[in-house]
Structure formats: structure tokens, C-alpha cells
Protein backbone atom coordinates (compact mmCIF):
# COMPACT_ATOMS: atom_id res chain seq x y z
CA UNK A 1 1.49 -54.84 10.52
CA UNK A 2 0.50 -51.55 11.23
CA UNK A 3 -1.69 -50.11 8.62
CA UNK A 4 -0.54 -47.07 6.89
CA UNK A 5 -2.33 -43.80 7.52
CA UNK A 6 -3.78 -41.53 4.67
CA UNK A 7 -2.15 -38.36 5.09
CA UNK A 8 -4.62 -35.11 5.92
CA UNK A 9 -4.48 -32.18 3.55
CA UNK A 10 -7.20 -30.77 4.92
CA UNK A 11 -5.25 -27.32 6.32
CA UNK A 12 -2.96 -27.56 3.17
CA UNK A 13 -6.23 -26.58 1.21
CA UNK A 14 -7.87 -24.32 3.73
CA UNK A 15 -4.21 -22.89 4.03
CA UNK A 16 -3.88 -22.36 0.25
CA UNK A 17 -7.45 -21.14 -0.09
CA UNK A 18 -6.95 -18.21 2.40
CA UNK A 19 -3.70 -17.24 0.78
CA UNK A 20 -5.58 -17.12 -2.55
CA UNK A 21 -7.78 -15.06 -1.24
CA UNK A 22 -5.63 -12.43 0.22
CA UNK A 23 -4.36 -12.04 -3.52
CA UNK A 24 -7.60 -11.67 -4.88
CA UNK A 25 -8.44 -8.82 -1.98
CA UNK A 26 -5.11 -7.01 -2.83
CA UNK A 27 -5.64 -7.40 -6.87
CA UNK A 28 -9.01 -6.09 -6.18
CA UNK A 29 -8.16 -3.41 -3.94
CA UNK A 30 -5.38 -2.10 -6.34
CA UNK A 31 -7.89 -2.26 -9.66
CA UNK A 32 -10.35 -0.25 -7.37
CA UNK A 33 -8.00 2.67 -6.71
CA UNK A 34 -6.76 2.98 -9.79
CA UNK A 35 -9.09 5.87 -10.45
CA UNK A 36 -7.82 7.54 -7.36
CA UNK A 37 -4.30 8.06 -8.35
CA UNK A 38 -5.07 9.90 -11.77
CA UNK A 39 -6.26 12.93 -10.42
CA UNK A 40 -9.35 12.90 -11.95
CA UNK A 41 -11.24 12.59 -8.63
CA UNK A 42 -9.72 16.02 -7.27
CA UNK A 43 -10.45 17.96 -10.29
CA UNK A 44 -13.88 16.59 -9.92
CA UNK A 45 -13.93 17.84 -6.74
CA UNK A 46 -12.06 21.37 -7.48
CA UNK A 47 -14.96 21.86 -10.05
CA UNK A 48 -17.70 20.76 -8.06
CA UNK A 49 -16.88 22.94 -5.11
CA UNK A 50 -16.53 25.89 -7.67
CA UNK A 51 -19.82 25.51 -9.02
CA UNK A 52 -21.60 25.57 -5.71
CA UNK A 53 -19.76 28.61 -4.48
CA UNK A 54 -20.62 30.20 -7.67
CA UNK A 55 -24.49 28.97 -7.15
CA UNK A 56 -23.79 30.44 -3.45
CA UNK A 57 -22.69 33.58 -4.85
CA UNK A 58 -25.18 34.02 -7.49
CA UNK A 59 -27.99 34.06 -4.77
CA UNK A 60 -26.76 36.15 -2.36
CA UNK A 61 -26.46 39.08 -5.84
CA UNK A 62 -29.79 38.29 -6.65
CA UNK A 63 -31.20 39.07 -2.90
């Protein structure tokens, strides 16, 4: 009799594995930007750029 050969799962888990951690990237990527989407970066920004044009300003008086 033929003997009966143990199927190979090896690609099942390397499949599975990859596709977990696509989901972790995306989860990930989403928590990351999170921050980005509030609008709290470009006021920030608006206020940061205002403060060195008023430190740009304030030099060129004082020359």
C-alpha cells in the first residue's frame, strides 16, 4: 500500500503570517496619522512660521 503523505502547511503559515502583517502595517499606519488629520499640526505650523517672521521683523527695526 502506498503510504499516506503528511500534508505541507508550510505556505499556509508563511501565507497567513504575511497577511497578518499587512494588518498590523495598516493599523499602525492609521494610529500614526491620527495626529495629522486634527489640524493641530498646521496650526503648529501657522504659529511657528509667525513667530519667526516676527523674530525676522524685529531685527531688521532694531538695525
Amino acid at each position: 500500500m502506498a503510504e499516506e503523505q503528511e500534508k505541507d502547511n508550510t505556505w499556509l503559515y508563511a501565507g497567513v503570517a504575511i497577511a497578518a502583517v499587512i494588518v498590523l502595517v495598516v493599523l499602525l499606519k492609521q494610529d500614526e496619522t491620527k495626529h495629522l488629520q486634527s489640524g493641530s499640526v498646521a496650526q503648529l505650523q501657522a504659529e511657528t512660521f509667525s513667530n519667526i517672521e516676527k523674530r525676522k521683523t524685529g531685527n531688521k527695526t532694531a538695525e
